[in-house]
Protein backbone atom coordinates (compact mmCIF):
# COMPACT_ATOMS: atom_id res chain seq x y z
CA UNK A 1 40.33 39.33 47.05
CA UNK A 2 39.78 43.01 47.27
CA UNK A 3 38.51 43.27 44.41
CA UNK A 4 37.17 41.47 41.28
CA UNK A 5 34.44 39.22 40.47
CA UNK A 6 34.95 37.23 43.93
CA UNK A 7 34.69 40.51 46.97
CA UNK A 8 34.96 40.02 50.38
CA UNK A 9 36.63 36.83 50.31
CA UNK A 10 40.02 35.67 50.72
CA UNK A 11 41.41 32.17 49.94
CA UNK A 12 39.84 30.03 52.54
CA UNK A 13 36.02 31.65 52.36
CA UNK A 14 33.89 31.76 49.75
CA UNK A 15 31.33 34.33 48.79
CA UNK A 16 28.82 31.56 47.42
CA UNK A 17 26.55 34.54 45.92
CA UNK A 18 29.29 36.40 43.87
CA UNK A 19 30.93 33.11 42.77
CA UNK A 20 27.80 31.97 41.21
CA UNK A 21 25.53 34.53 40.01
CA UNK A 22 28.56 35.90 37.74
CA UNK A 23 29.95 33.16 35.43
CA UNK A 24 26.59 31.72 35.17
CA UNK A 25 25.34 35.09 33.36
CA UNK A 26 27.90 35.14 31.42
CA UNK A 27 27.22 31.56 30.65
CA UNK A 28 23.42 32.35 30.32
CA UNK A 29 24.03 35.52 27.71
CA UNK A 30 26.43 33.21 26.02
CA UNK A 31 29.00 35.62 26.59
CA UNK A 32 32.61 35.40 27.11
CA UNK A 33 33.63 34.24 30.64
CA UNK A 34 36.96 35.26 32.15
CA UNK A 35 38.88 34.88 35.24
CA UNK A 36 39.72 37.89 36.68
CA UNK A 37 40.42 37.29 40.36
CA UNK A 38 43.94 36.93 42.25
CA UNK A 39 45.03 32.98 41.64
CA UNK A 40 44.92 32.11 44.51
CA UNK A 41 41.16 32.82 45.21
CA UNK A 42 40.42 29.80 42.86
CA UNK A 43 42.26 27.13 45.39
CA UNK A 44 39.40 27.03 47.39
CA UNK A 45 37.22 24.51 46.37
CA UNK A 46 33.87 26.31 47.36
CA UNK A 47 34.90 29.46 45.12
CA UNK A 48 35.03 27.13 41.59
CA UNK A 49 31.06 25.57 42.07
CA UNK A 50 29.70 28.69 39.56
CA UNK A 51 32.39 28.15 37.35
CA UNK A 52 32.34 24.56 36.56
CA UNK A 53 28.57 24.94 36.21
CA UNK A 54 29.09 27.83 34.01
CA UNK A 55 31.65 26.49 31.98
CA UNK A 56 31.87 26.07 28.71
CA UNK A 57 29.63 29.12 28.01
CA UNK A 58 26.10 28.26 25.95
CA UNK A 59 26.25 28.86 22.44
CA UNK A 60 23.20 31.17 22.51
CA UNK A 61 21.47 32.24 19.20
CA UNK A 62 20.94 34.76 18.32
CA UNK A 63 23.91 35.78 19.52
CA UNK A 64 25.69 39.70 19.71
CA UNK A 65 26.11 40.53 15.94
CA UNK A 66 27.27 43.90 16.31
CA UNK A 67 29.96 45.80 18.28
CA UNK A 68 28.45 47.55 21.25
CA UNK A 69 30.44 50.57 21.79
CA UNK A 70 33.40 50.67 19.01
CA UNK A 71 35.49 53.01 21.88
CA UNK A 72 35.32 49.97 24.79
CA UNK A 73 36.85 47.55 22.28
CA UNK A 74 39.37 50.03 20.46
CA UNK A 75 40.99 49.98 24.04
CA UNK A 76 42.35 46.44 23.01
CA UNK A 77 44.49 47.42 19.98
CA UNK A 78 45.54 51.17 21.06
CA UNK A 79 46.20 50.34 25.37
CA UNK A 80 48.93 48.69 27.18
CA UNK A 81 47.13 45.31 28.08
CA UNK A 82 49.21 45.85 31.58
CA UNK A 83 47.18 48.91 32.09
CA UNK A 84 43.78 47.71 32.16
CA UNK A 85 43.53 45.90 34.96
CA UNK A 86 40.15 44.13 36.94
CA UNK A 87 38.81 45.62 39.57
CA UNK A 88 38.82 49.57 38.19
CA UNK A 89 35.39 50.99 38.20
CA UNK A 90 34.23 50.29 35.73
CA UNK A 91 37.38 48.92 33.69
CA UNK A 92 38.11 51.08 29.79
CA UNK A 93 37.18 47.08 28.03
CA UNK A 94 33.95 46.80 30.65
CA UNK A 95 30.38 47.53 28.43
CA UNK A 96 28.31 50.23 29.56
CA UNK A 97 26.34 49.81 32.51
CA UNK A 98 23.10 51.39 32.57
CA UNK A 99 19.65 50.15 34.08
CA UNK A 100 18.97 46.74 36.69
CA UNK A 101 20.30 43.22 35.28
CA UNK A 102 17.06 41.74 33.91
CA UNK A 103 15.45 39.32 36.35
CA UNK A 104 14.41 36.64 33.55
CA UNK A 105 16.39 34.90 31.51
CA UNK A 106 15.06 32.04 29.19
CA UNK A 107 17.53 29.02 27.52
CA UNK A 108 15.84 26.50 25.27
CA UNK A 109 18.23 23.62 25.07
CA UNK A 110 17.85 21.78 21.23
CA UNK A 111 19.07 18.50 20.96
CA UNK A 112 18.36 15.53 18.43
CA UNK A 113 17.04 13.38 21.14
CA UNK A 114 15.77 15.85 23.30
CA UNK A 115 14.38 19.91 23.83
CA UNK A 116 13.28 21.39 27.22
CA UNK A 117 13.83 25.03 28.39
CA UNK A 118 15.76 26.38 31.34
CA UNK A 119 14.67 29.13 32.74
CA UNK A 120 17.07 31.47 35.05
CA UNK A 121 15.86 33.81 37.49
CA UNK A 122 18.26 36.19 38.97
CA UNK A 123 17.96 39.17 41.78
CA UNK A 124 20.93 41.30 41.00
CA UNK A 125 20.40 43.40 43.69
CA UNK A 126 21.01 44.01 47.77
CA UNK A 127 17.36 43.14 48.97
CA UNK A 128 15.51 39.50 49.12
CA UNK A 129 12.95 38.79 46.58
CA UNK A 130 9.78 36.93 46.97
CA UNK A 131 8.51 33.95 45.74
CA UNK A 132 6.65 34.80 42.70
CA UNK A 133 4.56 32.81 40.17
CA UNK A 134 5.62 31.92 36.53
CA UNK A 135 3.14 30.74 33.79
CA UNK A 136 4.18 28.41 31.22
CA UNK A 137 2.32 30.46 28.90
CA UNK A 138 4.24 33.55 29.40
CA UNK A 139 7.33 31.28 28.47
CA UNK A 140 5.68 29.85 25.29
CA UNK A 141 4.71 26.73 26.51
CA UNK A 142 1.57 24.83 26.30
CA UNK A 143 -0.10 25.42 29.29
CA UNK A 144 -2.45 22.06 29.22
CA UNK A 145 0.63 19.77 29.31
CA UNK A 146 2.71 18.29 32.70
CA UNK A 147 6.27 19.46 33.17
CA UNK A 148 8.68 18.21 35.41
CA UNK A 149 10.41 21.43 36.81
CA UNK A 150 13.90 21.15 39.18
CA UNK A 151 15.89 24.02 40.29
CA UNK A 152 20.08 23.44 39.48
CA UNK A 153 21.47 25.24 42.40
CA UNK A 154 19.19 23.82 45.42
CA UNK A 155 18.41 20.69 44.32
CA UNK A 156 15.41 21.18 45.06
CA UNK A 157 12.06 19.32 42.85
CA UNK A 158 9.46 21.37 42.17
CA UNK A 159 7.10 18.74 41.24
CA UNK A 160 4.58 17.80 37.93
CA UNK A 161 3.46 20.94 37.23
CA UNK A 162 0.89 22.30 34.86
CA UNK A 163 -0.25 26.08 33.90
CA UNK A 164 2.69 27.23 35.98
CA UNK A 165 5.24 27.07 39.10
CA UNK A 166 6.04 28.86 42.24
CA UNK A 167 9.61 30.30 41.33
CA UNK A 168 10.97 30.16 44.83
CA UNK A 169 12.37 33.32 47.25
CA UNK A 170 15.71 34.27 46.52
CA UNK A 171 18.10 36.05 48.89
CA UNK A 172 20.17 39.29 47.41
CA UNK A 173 22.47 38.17 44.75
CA UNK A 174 20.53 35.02 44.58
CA UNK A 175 20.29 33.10 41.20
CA UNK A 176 17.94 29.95 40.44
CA UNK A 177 17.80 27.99 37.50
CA UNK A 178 14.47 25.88 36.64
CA UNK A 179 14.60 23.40 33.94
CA UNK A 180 11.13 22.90 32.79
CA UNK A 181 11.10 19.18 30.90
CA UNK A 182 7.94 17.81 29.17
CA UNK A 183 6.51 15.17 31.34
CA UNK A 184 7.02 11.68 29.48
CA UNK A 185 5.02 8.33 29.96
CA UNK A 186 8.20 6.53 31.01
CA UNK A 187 11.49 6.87 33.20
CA UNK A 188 13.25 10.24 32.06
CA UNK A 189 15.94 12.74 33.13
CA UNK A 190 15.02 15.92 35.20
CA UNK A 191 18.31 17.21 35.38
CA UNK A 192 22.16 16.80 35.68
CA UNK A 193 24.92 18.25 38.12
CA UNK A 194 27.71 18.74 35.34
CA UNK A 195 26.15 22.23 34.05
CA UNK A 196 23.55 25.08 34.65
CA UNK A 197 21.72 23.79 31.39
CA UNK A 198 21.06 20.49 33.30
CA UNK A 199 22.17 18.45 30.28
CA UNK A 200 22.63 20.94 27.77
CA UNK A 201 26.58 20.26 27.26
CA UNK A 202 26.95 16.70 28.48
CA UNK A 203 23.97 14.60 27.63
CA UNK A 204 25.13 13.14 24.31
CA UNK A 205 22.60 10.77 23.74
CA UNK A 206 19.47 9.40 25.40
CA UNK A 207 16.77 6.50 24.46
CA UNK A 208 13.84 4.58 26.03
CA UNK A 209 13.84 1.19 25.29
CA UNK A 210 10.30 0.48 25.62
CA UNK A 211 10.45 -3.21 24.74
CA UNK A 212 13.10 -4.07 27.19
CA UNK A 213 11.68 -0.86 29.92
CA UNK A 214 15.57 0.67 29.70
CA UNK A 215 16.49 4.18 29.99
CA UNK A 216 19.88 4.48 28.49
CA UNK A 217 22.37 6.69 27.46
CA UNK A 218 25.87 9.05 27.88
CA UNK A 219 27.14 11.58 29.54
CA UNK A 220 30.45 13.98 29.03
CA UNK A 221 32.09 14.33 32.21
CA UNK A 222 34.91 16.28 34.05
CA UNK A 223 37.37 13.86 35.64
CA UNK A 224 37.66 13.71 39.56
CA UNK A 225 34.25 15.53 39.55
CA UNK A 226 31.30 13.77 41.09
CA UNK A 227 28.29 13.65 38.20
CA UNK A 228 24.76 12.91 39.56
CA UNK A 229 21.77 12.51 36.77
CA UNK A 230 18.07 12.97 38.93
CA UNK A 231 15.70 10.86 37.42
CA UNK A 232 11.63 10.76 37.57
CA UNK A 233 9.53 7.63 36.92
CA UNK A 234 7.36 6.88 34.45
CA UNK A 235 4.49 9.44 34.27
């Protein structure tokens, strides 16, 4: 497409960094995400990874209680939907753009059977970016306990880790993900494949059986999509 969310690519090659880093802050600011590209950018298989991972959107709270520039969002009742179009620098509907995309972005996923934090670093810019180190403290988290820490997008296992991690070196329009998980005394999940919050909209339940030593539980999947859960041993 020449222009849009997906640039410098055409129907055949993907532009991994732009296809990712995009819906998933959308998805991260719980924010609305929207396809804005030509159709026929989305039949290539490699363009749709950041989507499905950033789709559905988290329901982040607190979330935007307030409109953020009345004149952006008047555009919707007094223009000709036919005249705003994607791709227009910036678009009359696009917020106002002022400042660098914040680097650090923090999600802690609630559920009844489970809470862990996911925390998203992203280099919205043209240049690499070193490895740099995060403290759990910084993030609110006890720094005298183990965590299991995996990054979403590489696969890649950080380890046990306690006080803090080595966020790893990004290249320009790079975007990581780190779930941080409390370490448990038995088998647990580290992550999932299904979404960026690595269980946040699929796990629907999960138990430890410690009289019969059985991790168990279920999942909410997309059809026709491979699903992988990555598991750690007892700890």
């Amino acid at each position: 497409a020449e222009a849009g969310n997906v640039q410098k690519t055409d129907a055949v090659k993907a532009a991994p960094t732009d296809t990712i880093i995009r819906p998933a802050l959308a998805s991260i600011a719980g924010c609305m995400l929207i396809l804005s590209d030509k159709p026929e950018v989305y039949r290539d298989e490699a363009n749709l990874r950041g989507l499905r991972a950033a789709a559905p959107v988290l329901f982040s709270v607190p979330g935007q209680l307030y409109d953020f520039d009345p004149r952006k969002t008047d555009h919707l009742r007094t223009t000709e939907r036919t005249a705003i179009q994607s791709g227009a620098n910036p678009s009359p509907i696009d917020a106002d753009q002022f400042g660098a995309v914040c680097p650090w972005w923090l999600n802690e996923i609630a559920l009844p059977f489970e809470r862990w934090n996911v925390l998203h670093r992203l280099n919205w810019t043209a240049q690499p970016a070193a490895a740099t180190r995060v403290v759990f403290a910084d993030l609110g988290l006890d720094p005298a306990v183990d965590y299991l820490v995996y990054e979403f997008w590489s696969g890649r296992f950080l380890g046990v880790c306690r006080d803090g991690f080595e966020a790893l070196a990004q290249e320009p329009m790079g975007l990581h993900s780190y779930a941080v998980r409390v370490r448990l005394p038995h088998p647990q999940i580290v992550s999932t494949s299904r979404h960026l919050s690595q269980g946040g909209v699929d796990l629907v339940d999960v138990k430890w059986d410690a009289a019969a030593h059985t991790l168990s539980g279920r999942s909410r999947v997309v059809g026709g999509v491979p699903y992988e859960l990555v598991l750690a041993g007892a700890g």
